[in-house]
Protein backbone atom coordinates (compact mmCIF):
# COMPACT_ATOMS: atom_id res chain seq x y z
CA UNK A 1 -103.18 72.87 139.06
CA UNK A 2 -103.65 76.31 137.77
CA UNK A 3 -101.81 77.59 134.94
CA UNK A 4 -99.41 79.96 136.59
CA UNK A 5 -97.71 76.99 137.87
CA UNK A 6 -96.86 75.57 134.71
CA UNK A 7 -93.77 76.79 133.10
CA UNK A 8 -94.04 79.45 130.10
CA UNK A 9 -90.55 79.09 128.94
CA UNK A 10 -89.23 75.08 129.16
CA UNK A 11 -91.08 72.83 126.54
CA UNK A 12 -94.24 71.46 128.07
CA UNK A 13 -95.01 67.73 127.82
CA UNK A 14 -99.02 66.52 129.15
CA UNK A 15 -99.24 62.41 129.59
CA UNK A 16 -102.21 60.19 130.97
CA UNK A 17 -104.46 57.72 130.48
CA UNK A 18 -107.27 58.17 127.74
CA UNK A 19 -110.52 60.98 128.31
CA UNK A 20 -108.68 62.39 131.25
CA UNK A 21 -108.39 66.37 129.66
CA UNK A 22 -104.88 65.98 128.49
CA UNK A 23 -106.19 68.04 124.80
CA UNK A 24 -107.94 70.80 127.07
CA UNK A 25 -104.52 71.17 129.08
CA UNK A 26 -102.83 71.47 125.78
CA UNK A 27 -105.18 74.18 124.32
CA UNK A 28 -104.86 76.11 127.45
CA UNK A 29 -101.45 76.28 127.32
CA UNK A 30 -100.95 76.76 123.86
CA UNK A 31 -102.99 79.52 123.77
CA UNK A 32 -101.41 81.60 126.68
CA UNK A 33 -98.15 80.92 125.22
CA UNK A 34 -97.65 80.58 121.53
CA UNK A 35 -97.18 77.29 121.44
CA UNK A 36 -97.94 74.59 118.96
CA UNK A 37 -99.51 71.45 120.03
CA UNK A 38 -97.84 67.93 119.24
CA UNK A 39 -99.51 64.66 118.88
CA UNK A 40 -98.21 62.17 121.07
CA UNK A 41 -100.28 59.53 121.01
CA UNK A 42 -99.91 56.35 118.43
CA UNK A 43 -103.91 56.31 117.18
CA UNK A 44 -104.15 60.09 116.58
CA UNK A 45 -101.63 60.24 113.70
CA UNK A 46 -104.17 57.92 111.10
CA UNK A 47 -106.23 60.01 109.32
CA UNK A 48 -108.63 57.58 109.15
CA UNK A 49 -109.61 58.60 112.19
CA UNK A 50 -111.25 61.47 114.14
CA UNK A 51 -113.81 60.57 116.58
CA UNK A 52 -112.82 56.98 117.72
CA UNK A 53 -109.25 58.02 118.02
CA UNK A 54 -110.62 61.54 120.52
CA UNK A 55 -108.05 63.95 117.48
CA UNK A 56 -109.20 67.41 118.25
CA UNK A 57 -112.18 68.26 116.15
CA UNK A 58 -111.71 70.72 112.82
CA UNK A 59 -112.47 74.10 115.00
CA UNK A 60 -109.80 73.37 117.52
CA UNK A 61 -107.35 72.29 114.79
CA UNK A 62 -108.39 75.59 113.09
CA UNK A 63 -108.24 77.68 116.44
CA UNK A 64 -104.34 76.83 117.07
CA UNK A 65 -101.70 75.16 115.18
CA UNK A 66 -101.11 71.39 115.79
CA UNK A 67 -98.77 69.18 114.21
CA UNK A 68 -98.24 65.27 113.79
CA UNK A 69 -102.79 64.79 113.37
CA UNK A 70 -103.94 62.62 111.24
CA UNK A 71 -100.93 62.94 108.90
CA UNK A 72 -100.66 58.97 108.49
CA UNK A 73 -102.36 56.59 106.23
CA UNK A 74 -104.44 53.26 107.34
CA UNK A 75 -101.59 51.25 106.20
CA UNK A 76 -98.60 53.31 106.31
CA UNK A 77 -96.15 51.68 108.92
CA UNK A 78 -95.43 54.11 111.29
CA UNK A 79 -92.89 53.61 114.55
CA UNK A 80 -91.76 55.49 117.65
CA UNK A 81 -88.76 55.86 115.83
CA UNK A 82 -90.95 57.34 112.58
CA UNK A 83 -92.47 59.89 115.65
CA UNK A 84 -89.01 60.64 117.41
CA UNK A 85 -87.84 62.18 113.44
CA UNK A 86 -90.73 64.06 112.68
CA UNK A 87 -91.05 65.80 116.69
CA UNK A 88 -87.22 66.84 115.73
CA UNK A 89 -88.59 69.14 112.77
CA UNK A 90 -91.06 70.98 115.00
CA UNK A 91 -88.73 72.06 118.15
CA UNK A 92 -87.76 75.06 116.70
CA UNK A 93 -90.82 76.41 117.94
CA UNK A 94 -92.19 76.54 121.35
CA UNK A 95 -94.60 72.92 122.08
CA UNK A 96 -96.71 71.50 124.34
CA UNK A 97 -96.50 67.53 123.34
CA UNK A 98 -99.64 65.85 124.54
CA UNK A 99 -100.81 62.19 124.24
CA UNK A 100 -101.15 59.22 126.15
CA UNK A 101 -98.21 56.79 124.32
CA UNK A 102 -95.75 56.23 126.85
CA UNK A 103 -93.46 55.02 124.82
CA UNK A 104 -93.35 58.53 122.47
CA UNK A 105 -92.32 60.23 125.69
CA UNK A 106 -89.87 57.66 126.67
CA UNK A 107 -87.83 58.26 123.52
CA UNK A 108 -88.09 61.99 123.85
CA UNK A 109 -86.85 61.97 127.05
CA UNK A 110 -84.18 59.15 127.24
CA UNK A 111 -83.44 58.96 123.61
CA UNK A 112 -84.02 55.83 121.33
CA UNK A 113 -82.03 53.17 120.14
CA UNK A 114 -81.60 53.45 116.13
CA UNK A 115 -82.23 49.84 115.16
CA UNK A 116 -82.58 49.30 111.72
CA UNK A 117 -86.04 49.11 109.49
CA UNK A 118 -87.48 45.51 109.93
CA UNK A 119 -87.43 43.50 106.39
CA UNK A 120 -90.86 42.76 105.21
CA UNK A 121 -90.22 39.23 105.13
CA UNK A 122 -88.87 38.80 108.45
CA UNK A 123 -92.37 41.14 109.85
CA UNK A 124 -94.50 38.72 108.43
CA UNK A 125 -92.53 35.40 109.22
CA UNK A 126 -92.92 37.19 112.97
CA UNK A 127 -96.68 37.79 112.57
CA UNK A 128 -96.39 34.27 111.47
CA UNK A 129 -94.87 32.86 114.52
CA UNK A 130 -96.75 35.10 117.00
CA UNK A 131 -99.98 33.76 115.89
CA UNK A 132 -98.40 29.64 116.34
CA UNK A 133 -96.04 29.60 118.92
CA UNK A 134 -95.65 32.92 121.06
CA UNK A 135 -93.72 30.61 123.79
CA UNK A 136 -90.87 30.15 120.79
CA UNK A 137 -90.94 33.58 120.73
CA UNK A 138 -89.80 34.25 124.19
CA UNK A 139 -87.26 31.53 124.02
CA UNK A 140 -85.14 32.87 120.95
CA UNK A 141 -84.78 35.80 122.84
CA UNK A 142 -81.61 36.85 124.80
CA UNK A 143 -81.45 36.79 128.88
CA UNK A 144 -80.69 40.93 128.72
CA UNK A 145 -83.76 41.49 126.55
CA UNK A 146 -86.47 39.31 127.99
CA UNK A 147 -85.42 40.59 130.92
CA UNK A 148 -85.85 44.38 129.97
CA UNK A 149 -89.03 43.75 127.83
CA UNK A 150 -92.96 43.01 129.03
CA UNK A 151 -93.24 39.13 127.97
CA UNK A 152 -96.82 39.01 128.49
CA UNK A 153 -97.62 41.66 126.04
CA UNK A 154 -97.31 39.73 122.61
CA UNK A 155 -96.82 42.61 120.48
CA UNK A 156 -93.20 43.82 122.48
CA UNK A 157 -92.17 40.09 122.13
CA UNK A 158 -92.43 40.00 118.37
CA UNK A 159 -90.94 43.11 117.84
CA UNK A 160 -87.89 42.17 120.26
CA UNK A 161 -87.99 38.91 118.19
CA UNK A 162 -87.94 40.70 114.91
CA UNK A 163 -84.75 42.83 115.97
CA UNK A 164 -82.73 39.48 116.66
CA UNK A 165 -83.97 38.01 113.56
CA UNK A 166 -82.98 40.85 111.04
CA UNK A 167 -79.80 41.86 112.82
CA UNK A 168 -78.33 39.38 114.91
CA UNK A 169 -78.17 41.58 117.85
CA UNK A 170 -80.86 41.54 120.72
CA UNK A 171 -82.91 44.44 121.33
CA UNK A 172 -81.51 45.01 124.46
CA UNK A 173 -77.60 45.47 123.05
CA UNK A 174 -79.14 48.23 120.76
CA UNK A 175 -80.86 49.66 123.22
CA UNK A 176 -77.25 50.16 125.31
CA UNK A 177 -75.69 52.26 121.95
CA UNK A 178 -79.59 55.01 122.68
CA UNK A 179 -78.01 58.38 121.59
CA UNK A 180 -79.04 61.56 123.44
CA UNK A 181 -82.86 62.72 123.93
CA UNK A 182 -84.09 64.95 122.05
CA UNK A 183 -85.75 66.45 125.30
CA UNK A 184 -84.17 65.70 128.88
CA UNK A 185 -86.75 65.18 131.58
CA UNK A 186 -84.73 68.11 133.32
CA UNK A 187 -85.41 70.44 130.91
CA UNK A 188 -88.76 69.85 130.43
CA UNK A 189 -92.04 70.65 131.90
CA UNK A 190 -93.35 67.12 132.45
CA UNK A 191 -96.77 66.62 133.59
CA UNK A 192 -98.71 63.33 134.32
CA UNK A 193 -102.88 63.31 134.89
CA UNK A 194 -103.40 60.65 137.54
CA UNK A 195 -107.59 61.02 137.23
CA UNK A 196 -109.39 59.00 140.08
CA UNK A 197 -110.58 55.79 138.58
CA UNK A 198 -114.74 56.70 138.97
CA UNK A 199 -114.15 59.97 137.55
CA UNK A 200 -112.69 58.77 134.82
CA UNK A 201 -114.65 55.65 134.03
CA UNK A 202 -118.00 57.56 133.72
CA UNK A 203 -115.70 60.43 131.51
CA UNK A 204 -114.65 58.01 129.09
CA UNK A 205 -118.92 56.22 129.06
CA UNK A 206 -120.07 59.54 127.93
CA UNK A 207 -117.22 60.43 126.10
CA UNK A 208 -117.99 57.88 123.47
CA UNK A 209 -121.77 58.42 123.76
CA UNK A 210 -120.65 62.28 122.56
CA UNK A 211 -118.67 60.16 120.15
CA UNK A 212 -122.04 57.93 118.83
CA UNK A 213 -123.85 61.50 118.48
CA UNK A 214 -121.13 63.06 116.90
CA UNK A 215 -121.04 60.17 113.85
CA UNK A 216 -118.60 57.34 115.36
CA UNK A 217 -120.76 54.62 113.65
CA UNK A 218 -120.26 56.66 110.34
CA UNK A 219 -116.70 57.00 110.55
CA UNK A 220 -116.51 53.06 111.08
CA UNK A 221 -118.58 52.52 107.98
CA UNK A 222 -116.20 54.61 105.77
CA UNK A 223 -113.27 52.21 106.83
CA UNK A 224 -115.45 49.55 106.64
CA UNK A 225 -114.14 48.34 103.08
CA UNK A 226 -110.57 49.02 104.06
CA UNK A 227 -110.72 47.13 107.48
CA UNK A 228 -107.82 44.44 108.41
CA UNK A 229 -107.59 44.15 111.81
CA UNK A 230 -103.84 43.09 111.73
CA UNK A 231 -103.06 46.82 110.85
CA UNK A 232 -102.14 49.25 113.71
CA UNK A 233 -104.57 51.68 112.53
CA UNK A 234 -107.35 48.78 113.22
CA UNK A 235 -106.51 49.26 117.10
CA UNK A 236 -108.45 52.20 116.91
CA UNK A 237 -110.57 52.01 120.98
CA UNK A 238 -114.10 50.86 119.38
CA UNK A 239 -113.29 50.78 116.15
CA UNK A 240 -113.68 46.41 115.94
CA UNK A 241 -116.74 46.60 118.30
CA UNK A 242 -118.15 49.53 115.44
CA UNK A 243 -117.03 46.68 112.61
CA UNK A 244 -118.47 44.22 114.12
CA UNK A 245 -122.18 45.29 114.71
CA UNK A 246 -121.79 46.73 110.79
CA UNK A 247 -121.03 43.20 110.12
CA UNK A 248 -124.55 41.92 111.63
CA UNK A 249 -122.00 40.04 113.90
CA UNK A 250 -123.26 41.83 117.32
CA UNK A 251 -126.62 44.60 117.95
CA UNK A 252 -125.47 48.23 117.94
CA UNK A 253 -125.81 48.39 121.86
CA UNK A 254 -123.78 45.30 122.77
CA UNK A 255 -120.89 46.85 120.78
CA UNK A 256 -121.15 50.44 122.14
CA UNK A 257 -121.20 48.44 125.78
CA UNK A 258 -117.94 45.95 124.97
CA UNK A 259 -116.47 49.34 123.08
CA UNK A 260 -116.81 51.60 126.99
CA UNK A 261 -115.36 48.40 128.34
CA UNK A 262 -112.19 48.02 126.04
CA UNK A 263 -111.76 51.77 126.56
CA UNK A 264 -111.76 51.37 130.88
CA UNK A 265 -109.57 48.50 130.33
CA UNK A 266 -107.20 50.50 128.20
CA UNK A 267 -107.09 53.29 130.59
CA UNK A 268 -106.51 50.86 132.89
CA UNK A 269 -103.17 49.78 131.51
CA UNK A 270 -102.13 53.10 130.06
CA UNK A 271 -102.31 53.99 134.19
CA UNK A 272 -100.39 51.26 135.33
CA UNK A 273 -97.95 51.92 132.92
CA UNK A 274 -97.31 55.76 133.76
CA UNK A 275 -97.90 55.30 137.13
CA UNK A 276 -94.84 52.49 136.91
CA UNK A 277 -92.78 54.30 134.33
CA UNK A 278 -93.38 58.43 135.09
CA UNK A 279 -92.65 58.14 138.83
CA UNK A 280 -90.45 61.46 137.91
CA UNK A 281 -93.08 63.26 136.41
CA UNK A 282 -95.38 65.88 137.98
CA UNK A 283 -98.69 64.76 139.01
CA UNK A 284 -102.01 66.20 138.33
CA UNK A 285 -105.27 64.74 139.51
CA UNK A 286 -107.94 66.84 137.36
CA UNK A 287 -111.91 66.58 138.32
């Protein structure tokens, strides 16, 4: 797709899977129109992070304004709903909103249920349970919400468990009371890259060889002190194969290899995900 075709006036919004050019769209477009480029992706707010998480480098940070990078601390908690607030503050400009979170764009475009902030106590009795009996998990839910929610992914079934447990109501009865988007998908620009699968396999091998070069193996040492791999931060693509060969517990080349894998097998789901949940959105295939 060239860039005539993209709009210069509607906000623009670039998702799809990881190493498949969504940043290069983004600086494109933000520099033939003014606009400032938003973070949409959940690893690329920690500022513990550069290289692992793929956050444009200090030049292209420097070259054109970008907002919501590396603004978050290793163990600050940080939500969709702690994304959907800060986006508000920055659409008073022109944006192109780039990442690969599906669930960032979700909320932007069909608005997101304001459930209240999860008690510490009742986040770590879930972490608790999640870790002992998942299947209990799935049972205290209600019909509505395990049958909205992905019950093979443990993570959405503790937080849908945590939002019955703090407020009585299932996650699926908040969900019905979602105010307005902040962005309609009609007024938008949306754009999904659909990369072919070889294309973007060997993109995302060399990617994190650049990455290796570049001081990946550094950047995991310097959070090597602060690492708990409970944290969100921690799920960093790399970043526990990195920790682990620092730990003697694997040799540098195993851990690069398992780290490529976990990164095609994240791309993997990120595609079936926007490929099942962006059937609306405009489709690039770049390469």
């Amino acid at each position: 797709m060239r860039l005539a075709q993209i709009s210069r006036e509607a906000p623009v919004l670039i998702a799809g899977p990881t190493a498949s050019g969504k940043s290069g769209l983004a600086m494109d477009l933000a520099a033939r129109d003014g606009r400032v480029i938003v973070n949409a992706d959940a690893l690329q707010v920690y500022g513990c992070w550069r290289l692992l998480t793929a956050r444009p480098s200090v030049a292209d940070e420097a070259a054109l304004p970008h907002a919501l990078y590396g603004h978050v601390g290793r163990d600050q908690p940080y939500s969709v709903g702690h994304w959907l607030r800060e986006v508000a503050g920055v659409l008073d400009r022109p944006v192109v909103i780039v990442g690969g979170t599906g669930l960032y764009f979700l909320a932007l475009t069909e608005g997101l249920a304001e459930v209240p902030a999860i008690p510490r106590e009742v986040r770590a009795e879930g972490d608790a349970l999640r870790e002992a009996d998942l299947a209990a998990m799935v049972a205290a839910l209600d019909v509505q919400t395990a049958a909205r929610i992905d019950l093979a992914n443990p993570a959405r079934v503790q937080r849908a468990w945590e939002v019955w447990r703090a407020t009585g109501r299932g996650l699926a009865d908040w969900q019905a009371d979602t105010p307005a988007p902040l962005i309609p998908l009609n007024r938008a620009e949306a754009l999904v890259l659909r990369p072919r699968v070889e294309w973007l396999n060997d993109r995302i091998d060399r990617r994190f060889d650049q990455m290796m070069a570049q001081g990946a193996l550094d950047e995991a040492r310097a959070e090597l002190p602060f690492w708990q791999p409970q944290r969100p931060s921690a799920r960093a693509i790399g970043a526990p194969e990195l920790i682990a060969h620092l730990r003697g517990q694997m040799p540098l080349e195993a851990a690069m290899d398992a780290a490529k894998l976990a990164s095609r097998q994240y791309a993997k789901r990120q595609r079936t995900w926007l490929r099942n949940r962006m059937r609306d959105w405009r489709a690039i295939v770049p390469g």
